[in-house]
PDB file of N, CA and C in Angstrom:
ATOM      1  N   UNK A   1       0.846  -1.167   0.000  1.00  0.00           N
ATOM      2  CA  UNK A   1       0.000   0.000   0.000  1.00  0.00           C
ATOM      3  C   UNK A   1       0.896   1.237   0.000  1.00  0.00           C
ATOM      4  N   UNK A   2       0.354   2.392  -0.608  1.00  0.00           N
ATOM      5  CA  UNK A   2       1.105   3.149  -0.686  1.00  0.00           C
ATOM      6  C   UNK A   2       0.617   4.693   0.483  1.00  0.00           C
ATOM      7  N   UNK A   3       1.130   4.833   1.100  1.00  0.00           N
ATOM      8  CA  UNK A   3       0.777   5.576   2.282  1.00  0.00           C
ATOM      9  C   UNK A   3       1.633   7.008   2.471  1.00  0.00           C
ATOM     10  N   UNK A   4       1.130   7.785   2.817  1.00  0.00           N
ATOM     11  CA  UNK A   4       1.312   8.836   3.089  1.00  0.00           C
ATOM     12  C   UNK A   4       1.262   9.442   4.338  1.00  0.00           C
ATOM     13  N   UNK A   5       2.057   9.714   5.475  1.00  0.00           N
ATOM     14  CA  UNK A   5       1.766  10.510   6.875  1.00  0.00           C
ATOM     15  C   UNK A   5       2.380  11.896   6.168  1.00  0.00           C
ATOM     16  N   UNK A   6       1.110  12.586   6.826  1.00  0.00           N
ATOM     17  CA  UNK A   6       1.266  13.846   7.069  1.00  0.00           C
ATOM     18  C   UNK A   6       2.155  14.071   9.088  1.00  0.00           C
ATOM     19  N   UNK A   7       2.892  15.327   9.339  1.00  0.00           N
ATOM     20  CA  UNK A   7       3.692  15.492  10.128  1.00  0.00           C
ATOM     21  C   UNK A   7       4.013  16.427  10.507  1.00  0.00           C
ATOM     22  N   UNK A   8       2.892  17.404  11.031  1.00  0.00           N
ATOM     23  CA  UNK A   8       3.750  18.714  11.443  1.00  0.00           C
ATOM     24  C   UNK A   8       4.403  18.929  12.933  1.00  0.00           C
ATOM     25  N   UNK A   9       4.624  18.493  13.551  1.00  0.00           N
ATOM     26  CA  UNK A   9       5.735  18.184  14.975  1.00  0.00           C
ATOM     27  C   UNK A   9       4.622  18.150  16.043  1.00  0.00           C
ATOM     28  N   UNK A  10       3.407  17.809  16.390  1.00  0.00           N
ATOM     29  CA  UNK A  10       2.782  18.225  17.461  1.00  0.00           C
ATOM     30  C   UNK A  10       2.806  16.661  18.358  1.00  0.00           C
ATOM     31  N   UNK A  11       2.637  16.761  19.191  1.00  0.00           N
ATOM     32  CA  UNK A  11       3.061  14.803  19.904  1.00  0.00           C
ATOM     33  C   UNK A  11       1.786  14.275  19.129  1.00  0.00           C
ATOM     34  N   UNK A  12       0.753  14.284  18.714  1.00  0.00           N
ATOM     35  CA  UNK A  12      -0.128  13.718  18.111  1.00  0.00           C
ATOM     36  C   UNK A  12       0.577  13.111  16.796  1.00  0.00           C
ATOM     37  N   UNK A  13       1.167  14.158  16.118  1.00  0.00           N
ATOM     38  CA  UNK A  13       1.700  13.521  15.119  1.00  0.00           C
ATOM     39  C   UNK A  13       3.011  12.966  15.146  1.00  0.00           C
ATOM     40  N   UNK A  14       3.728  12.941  16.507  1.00  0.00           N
ATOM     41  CA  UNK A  14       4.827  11.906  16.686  1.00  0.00           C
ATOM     42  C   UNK A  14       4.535  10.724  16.703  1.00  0.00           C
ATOM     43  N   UNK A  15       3.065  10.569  17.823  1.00  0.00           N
ATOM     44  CA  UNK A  15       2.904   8.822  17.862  1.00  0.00           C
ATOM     45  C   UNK A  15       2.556   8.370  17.011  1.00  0.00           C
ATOM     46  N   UNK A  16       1.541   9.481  15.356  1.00  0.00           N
ATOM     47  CA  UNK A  16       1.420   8.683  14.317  1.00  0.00           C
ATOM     48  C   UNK A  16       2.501   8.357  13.633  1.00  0.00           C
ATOM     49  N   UNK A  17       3.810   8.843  13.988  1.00  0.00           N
ATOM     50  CA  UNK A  17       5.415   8.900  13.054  1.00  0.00           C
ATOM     51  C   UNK A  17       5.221   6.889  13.677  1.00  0.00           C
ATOM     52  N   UNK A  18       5.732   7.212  14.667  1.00  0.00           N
ATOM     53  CA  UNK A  18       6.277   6.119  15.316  1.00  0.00           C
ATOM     54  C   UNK A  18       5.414   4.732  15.125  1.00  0.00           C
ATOM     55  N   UNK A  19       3.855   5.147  15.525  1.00  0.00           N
ATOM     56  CA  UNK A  19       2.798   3.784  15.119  1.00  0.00           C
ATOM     57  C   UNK A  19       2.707   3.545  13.158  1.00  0.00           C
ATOM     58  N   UNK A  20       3.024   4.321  12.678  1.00  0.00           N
ATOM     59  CA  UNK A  20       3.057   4.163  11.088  1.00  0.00           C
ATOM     60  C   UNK A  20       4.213   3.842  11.022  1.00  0.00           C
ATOM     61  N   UNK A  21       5.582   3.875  11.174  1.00  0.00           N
ATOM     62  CA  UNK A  21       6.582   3.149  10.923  1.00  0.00           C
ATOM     63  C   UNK A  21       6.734   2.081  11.455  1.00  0.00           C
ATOM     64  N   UNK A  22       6.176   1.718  12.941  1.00  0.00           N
ATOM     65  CA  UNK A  22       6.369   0.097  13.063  1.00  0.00           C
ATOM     66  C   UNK A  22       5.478  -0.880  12.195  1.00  0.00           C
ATOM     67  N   UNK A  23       3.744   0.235  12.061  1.00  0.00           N
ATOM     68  CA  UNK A  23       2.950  -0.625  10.857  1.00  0.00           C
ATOM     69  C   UNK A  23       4.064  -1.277   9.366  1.00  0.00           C
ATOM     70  N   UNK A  24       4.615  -0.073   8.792  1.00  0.00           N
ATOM     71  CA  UNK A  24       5.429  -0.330   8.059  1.00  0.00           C
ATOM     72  C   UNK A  24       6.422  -1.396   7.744  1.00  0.00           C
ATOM     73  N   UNK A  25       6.822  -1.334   9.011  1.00  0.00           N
ATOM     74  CA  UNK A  25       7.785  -2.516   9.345  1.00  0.00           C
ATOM     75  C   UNK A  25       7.246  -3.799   8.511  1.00  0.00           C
ATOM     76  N   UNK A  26       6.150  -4.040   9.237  1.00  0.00           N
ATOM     77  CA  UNK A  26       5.338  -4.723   9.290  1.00  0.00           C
ATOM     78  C   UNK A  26       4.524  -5.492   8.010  1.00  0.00           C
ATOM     79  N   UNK A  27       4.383  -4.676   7.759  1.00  0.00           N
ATOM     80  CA  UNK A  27       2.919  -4.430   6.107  1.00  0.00           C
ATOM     81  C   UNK A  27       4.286  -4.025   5.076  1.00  0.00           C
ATOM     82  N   UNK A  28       5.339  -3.961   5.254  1.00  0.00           N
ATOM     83  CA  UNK A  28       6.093  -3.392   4.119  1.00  0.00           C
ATOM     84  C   UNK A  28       5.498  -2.685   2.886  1.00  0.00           C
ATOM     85  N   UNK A  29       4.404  -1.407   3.731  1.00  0.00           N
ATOM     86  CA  UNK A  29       4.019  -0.523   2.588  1.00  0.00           C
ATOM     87  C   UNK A  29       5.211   0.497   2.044  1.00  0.00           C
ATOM     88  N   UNK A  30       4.805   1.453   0.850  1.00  0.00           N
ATOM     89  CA  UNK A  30       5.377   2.119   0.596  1.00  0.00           C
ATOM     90  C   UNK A  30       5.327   3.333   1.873  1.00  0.00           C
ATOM     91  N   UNK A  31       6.075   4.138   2.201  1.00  0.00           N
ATOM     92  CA  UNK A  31       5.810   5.019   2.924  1.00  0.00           C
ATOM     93  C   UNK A  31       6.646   6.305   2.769  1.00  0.00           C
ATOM     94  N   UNK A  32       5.555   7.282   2.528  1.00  0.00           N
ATOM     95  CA  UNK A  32       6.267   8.805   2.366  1.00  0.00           C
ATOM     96  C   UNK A  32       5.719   9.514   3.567  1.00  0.00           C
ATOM     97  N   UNK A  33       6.974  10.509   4.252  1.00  0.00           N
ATOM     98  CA  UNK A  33       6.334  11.309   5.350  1.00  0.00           C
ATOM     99  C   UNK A  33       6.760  12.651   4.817  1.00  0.00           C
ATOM    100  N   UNK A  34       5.575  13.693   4.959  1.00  0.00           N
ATOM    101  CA  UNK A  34       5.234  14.530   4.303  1.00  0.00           C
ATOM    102  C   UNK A  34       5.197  15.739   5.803  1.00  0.00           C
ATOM    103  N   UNK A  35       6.566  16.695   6.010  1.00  0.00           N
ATOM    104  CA  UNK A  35       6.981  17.543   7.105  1.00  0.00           C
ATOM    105  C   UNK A  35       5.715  18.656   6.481  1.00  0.00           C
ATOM    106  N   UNK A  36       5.157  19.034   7.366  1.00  0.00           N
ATOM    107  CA  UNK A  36       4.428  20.715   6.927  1.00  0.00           C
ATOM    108  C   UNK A  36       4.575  21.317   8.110  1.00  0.00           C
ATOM    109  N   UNK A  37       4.060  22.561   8.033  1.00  0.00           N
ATOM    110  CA  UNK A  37       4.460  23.635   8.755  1.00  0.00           C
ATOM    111  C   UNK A  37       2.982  23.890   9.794  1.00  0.00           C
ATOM    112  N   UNK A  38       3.198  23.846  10.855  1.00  0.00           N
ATOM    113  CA  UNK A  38       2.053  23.903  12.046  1.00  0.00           C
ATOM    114  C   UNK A  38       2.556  25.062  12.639  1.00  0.00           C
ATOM    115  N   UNK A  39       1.527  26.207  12.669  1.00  0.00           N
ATOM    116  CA  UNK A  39       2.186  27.312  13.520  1.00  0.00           C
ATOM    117  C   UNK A  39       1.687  27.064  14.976  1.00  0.00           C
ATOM    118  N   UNK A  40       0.717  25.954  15.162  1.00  0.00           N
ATOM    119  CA  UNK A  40       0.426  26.144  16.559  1.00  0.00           C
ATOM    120  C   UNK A  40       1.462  24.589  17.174  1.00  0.00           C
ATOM    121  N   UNK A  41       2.520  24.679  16.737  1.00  0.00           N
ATOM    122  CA  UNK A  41       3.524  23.855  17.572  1.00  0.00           C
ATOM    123  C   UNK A  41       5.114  24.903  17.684  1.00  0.00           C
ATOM    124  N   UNK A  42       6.011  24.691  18.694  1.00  0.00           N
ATOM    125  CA  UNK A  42       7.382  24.816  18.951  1.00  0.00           C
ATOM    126  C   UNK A  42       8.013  24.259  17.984  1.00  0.00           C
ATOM    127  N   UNK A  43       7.874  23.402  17.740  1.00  0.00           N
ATOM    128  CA  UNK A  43       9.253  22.292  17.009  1.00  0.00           C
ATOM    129  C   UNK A  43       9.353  22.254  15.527  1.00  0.00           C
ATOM    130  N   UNK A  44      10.407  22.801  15.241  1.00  0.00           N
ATOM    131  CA  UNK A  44      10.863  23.455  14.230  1.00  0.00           C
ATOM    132  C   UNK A  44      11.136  22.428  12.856  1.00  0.00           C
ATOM    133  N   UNK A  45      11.130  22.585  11.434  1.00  0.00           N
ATOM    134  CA  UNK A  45      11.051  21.471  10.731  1.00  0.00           C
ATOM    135  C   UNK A  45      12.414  20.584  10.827  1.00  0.00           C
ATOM    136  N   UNK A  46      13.621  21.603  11.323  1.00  0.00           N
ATOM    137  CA  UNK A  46      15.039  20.493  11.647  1.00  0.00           C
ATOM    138  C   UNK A  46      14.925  19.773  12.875  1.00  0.00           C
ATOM    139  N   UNK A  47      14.093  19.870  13.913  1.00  0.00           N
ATOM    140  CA  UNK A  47      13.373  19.018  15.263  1.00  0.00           C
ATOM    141  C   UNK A  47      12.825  17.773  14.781  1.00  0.00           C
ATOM    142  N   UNK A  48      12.017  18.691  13.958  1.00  0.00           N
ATOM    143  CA  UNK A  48      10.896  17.252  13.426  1.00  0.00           C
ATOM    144  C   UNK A  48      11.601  16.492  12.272  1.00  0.00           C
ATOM    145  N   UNK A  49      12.598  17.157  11.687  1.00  0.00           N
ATOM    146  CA  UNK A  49      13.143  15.895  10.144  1.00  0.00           C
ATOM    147  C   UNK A  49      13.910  14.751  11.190  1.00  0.00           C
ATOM    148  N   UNK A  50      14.477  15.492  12.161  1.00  0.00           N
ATOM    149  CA  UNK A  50      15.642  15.069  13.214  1.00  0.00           C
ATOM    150  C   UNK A  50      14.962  13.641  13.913  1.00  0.00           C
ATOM    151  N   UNK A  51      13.556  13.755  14.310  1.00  0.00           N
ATOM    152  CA  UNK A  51      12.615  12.577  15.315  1.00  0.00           C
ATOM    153  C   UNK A  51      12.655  11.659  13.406  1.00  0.00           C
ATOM    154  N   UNK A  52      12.112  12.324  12.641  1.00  0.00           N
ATOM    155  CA  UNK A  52      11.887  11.149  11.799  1.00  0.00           C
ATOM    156  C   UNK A  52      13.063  10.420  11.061  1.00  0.00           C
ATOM    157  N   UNK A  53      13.654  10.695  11.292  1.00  0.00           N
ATOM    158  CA  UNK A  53      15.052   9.673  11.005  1.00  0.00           C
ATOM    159  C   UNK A  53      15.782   9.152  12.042  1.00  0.00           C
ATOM    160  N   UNK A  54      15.484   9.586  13.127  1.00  0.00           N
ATOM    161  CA  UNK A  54      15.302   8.263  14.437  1.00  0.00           C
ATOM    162  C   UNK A  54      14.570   7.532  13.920  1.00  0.00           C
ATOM    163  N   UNK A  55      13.338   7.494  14.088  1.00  0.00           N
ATOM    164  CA  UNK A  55      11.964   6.695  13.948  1.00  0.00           C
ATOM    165  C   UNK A  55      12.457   5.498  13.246  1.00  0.00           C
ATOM    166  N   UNK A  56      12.633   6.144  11.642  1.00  0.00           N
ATOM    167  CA  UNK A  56      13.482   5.167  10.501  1.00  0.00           C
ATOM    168  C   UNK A  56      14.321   4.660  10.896  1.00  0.00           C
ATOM    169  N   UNK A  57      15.342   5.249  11.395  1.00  0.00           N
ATOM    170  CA  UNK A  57      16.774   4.154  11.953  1.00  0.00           C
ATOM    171  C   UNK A  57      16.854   3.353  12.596  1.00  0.00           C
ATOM    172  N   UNK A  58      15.703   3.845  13.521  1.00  0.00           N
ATOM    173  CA  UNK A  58      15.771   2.875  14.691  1.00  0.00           C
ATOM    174  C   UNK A  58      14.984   1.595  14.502  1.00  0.00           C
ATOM    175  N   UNK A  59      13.875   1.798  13.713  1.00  0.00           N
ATOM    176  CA  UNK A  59      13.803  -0.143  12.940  1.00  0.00           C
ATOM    177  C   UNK A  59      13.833  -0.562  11.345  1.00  0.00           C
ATOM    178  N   UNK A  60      14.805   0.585  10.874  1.00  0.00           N
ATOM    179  CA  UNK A  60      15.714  -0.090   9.534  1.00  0.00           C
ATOM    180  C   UNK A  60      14.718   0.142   8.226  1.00  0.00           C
ATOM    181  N   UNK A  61      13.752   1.289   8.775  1.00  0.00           N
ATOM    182  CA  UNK A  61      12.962   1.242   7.218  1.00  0.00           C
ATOM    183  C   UNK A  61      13.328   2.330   6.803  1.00  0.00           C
ATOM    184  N   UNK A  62      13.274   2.545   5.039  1.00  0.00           N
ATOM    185  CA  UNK A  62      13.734   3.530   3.924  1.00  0.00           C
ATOM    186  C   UNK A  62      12.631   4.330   3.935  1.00  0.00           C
ATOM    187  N   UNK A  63      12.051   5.290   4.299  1.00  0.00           N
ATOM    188  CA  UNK A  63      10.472   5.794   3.633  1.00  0.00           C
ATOM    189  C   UNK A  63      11.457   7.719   3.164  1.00  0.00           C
ATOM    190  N   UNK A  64      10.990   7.846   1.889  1.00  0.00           N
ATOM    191  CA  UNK A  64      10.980   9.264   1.299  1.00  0.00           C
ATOM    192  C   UNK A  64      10.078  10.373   2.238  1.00  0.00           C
ATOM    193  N   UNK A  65      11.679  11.218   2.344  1.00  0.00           N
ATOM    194  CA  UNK A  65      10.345  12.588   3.033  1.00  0.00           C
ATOM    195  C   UNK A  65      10.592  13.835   2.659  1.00  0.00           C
ATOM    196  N   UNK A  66       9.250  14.188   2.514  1.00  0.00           N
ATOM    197  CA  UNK A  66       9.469  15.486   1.653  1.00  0.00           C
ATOM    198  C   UNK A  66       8.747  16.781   2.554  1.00  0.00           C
ATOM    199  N   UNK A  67       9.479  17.735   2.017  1.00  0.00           N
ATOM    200  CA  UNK A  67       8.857  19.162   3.011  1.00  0.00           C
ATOM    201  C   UNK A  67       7.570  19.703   2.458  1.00  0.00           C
ATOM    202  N   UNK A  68       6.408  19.733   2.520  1.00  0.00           N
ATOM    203  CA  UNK A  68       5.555  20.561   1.788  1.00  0.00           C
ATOM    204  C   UNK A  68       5.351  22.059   2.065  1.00  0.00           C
ATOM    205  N   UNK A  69       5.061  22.796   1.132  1.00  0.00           N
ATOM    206  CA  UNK A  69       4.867  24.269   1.523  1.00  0.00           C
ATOM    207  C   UNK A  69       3.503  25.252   1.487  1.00  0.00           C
ATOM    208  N   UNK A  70       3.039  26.085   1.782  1.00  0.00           N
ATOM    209  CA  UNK A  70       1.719  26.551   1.676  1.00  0.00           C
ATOM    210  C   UNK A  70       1.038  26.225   3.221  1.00  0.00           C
ATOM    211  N   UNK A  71      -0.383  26.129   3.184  1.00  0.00           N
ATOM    212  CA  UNK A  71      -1.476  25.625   4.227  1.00  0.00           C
ATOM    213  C   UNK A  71      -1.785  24.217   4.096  1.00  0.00           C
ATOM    214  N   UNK A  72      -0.864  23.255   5.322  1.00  0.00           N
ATOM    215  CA  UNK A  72      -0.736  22.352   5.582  1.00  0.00           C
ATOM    216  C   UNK A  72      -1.835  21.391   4.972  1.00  0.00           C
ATOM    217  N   UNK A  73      -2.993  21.905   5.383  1.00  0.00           N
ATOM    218  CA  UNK A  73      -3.996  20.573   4.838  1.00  0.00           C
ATOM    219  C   UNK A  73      -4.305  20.352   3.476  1.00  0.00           C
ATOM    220  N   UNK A  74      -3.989  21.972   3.191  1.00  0.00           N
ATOM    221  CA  UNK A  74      -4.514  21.709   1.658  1.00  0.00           C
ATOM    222  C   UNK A  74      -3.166  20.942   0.697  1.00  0.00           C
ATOM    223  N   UNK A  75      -1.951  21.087   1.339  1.00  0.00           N
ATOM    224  CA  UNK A  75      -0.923  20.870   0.575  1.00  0.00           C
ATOM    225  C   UNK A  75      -0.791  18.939   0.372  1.00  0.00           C
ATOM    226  N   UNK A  76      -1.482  18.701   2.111  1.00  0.00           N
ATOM    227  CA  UNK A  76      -1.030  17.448   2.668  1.00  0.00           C
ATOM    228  C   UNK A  76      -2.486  16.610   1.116  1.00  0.00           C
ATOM    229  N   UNK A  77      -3.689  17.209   1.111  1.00  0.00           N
ATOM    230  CA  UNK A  77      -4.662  16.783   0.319  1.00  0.00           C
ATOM    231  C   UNK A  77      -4.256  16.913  -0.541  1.00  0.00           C
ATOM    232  N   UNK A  78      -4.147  17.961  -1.683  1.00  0.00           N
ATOM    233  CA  UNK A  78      -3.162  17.781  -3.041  1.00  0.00           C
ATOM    234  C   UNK A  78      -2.734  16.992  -3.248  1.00  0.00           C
ATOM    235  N   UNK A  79      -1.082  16.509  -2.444  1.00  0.00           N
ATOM    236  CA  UNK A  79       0.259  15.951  -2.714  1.00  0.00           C
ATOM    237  C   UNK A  79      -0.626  14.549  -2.412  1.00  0.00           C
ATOM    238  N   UNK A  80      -1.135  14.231  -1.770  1.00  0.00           N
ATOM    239  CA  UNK A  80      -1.815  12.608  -1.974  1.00  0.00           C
ATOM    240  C   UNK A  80      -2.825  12.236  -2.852  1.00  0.00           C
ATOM    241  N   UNK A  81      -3.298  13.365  -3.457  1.00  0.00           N
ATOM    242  CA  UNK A  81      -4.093  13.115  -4.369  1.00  0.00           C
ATOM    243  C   UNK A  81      -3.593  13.343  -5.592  1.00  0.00           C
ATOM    244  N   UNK A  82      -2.802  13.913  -5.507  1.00  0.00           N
ATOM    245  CA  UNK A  82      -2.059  14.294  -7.285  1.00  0.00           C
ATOM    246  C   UNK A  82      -0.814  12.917  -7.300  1.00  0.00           C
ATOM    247  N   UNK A  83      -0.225  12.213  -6.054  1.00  0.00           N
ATOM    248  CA  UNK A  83       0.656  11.362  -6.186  1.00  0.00           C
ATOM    249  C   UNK A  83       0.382   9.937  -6.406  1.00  0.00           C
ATOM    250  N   UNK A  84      -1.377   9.587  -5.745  1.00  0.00           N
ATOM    251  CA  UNK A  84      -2.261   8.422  -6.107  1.00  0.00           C
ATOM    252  C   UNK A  84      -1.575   8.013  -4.737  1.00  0.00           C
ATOM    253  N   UNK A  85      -1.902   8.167  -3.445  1.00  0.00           N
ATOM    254  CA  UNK A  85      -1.567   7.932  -2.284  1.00  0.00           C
ATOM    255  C   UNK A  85      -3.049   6.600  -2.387  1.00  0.00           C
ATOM    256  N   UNK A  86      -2.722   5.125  -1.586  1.00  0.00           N
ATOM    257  CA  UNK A  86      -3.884   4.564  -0.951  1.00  0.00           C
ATOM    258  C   UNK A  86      -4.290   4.798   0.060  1.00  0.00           C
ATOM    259  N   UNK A  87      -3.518   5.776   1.202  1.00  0.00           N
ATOM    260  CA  UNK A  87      -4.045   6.182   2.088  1.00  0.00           C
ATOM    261  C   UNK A  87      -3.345   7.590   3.014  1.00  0.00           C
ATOM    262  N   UNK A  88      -3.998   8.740   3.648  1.00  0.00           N
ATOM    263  CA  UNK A  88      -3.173   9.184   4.167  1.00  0.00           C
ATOM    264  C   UNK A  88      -3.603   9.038   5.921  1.00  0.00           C
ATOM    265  N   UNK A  89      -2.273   9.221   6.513  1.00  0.00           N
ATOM    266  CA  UNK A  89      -2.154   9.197   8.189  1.00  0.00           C
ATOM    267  C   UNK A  89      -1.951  10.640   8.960  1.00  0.00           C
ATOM    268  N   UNK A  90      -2.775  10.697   9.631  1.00  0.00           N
ATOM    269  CA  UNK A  90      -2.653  11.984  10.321  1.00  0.00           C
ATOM    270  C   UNK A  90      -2.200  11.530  11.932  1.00  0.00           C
ATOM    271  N   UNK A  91      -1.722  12.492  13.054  1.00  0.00           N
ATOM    272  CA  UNK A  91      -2.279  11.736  14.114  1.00  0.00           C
ATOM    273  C   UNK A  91      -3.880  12.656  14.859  1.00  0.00           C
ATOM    274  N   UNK A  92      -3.877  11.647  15.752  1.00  0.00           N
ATOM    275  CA  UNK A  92      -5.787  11.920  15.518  1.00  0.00           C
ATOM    276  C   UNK A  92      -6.348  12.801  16.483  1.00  0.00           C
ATOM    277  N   UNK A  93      -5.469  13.143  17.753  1.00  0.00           N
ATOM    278  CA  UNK A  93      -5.977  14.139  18.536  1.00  0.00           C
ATOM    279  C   UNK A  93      -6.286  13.605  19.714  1.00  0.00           C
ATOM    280  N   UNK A  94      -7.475  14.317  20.434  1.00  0.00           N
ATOM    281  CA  UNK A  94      -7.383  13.997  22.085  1.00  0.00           C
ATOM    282  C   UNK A  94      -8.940  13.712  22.055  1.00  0.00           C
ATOM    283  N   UNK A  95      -8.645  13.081  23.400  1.00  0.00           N
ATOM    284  CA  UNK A  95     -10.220  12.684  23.719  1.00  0.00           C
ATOM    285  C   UNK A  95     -10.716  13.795  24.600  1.00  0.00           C
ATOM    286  N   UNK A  96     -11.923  14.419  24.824  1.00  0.00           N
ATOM    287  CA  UNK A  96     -12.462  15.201  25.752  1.00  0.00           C
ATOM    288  C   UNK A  96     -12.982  14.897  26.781  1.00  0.00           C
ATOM    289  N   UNK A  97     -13.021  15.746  27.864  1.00  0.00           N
ATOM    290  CA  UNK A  97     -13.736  14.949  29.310  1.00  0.00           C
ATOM    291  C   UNK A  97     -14.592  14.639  28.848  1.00  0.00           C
ATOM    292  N   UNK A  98     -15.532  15.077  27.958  1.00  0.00           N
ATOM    293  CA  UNK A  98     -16.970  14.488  27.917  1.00  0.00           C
ATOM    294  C   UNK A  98     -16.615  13.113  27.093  1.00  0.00           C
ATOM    295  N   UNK A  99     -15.628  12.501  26.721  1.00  0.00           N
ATOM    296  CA  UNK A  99     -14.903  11.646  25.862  1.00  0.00           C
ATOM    297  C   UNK A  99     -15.520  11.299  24.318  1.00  0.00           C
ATOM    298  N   UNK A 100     -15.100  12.801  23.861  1.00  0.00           N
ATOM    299  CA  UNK A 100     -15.218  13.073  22.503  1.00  0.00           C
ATOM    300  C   UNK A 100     -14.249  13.275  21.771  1.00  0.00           C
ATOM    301  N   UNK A 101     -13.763  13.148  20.807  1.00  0.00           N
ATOM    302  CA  UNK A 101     -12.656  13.472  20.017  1.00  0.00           C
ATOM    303  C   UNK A 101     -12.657  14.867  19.836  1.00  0.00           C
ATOM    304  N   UNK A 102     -11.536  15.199  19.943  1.00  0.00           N
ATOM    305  CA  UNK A 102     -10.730  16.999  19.754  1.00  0.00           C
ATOM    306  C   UNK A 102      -9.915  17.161  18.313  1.00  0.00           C
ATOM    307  N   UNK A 103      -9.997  17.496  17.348  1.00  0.00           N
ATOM    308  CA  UNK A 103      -8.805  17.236  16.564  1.00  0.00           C
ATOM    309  C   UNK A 103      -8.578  18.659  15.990  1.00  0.00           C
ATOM    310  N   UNK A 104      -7.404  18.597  15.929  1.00  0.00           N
ATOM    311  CA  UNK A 104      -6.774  20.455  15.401  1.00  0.00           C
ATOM    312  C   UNK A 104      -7.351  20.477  14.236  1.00  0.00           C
ATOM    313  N   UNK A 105      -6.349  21.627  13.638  1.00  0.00           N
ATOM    314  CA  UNK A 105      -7.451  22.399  12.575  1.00  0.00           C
ATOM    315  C   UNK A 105      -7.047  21.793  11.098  1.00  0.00           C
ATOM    316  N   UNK A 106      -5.333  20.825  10.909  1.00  0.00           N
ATOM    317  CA  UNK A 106      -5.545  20.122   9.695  1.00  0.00           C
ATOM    318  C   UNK A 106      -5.766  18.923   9.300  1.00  0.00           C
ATOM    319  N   UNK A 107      -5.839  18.119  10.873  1.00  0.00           N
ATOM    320  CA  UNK A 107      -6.868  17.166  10.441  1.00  0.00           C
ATOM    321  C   UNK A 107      -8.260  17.168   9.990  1.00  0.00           C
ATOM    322  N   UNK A 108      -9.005  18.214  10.899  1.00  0.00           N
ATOM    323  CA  UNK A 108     -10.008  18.419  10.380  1.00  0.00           C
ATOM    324  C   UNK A 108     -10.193  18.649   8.839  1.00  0.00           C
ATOM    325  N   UNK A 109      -9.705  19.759   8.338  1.00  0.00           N
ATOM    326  CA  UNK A 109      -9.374  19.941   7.155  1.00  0.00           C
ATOM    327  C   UNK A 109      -9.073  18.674   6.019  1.00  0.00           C
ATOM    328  N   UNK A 110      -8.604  17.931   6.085  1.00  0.00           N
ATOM    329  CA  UNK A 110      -8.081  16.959   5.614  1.00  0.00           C
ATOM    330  C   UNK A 110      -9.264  15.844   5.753  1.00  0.00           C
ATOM    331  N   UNK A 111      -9.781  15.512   6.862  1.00  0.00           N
ATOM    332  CA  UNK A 111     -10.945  14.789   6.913  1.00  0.00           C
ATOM    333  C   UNK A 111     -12.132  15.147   5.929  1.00  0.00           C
ATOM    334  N   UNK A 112     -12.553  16.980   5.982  1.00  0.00           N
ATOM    335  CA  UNK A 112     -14.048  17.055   5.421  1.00  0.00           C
ATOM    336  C   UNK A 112     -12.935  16.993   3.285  1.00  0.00           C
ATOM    337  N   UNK A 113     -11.975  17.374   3.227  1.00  0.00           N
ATOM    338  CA  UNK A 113     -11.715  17.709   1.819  1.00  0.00           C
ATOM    339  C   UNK A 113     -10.973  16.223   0.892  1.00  0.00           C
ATOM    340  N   UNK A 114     -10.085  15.514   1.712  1.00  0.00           N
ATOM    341  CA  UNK A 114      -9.284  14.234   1.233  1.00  0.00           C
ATOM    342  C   UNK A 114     -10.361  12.980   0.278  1.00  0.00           C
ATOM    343  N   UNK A 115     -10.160  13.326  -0.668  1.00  0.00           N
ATOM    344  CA  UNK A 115     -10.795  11.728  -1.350  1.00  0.00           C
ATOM    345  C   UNK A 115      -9.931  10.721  -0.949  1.00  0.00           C
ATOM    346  N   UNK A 116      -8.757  11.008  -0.612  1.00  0.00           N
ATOM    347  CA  UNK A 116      -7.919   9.609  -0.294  1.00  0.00           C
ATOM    348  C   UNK A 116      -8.507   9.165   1.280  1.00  0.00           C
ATOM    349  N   UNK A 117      -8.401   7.778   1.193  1.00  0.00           N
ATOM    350  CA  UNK A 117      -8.679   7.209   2.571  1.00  0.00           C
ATOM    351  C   UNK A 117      -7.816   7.979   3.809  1.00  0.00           C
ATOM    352  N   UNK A 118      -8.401   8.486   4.798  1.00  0.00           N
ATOM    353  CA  UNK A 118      -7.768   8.544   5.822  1.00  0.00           C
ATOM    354  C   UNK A 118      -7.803   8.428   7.192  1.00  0.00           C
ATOM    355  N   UNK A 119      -6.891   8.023   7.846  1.00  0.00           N
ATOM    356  CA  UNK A 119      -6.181   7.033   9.195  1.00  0.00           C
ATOM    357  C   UNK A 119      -6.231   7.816  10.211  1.00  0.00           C
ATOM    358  N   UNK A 120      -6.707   8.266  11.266  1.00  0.00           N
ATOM    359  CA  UNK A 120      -6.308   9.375  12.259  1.00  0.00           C
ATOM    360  C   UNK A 120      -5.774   8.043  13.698  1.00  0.00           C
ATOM    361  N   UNK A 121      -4.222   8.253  13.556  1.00  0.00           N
ATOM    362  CA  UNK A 121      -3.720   7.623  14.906  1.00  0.00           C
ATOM    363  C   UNK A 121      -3.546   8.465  16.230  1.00  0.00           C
ATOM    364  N   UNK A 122      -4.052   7.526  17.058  1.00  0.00           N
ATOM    365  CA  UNK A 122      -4.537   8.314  18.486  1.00  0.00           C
ATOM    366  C   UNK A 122      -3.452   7.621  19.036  1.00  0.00           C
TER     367      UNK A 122
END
């Protein structure tokens, strides 16, 4: 399968780094991780290229990663839809006291606009 994580540094989208590369491991899909720019996180895109090549090293898989530019969701929807992605991975957000799902503003995005299948890892 050919898969796509989106990745802009927030811990939501670390544990999807980390739970999509051991899937990987695993499923020996194709896998591209796709850095965008989150202004509502600290961690800078050399932070975040820096965790994802741990991630990779540390259980031996090759996956292509590329920087995207513009407004994250729309770029992350494009680039999987213009590349023929089978699926894209976001991570998925928080649960609420009332135990509802919370999710920032490009998953959301990505959920109501993506024709490609997509994964939200919690």
């Amino acid at each position: 399968m050919k898969v796509l994580l989106g990745i802009g540094g927030s811990d939501d989208s670390i544990r999807a780094l980390e739970k999509t590369v051991e899937r990987t491991a695993n499923a020996d899909d194709d896998l591209t991780i796709a850095i965008v720019e989150n202004p509502s996180v600290e961690r800078s895109r050399d932070d975040i290229e820096s965790k994802v090549s741990e991630v990779l090293s540390g259980l031996g898989i090759d996956a292509t990663v590329r920087h995207l530019e513009g407004d994250p969701g729309s770029s992350l929807v494009d680039f999987a839809e213009d590349e023929g992605f089978d699926q894209l991975v976001l991570g998925g957000g928080e649960t609420s006291p009332m135990g509802k799902i919370q999710i920032g503003s490009i998953a959301e995005f990505v959920l109501l606009n993506s024709h490609v299948t997509v994964t939200l890892v919690r």
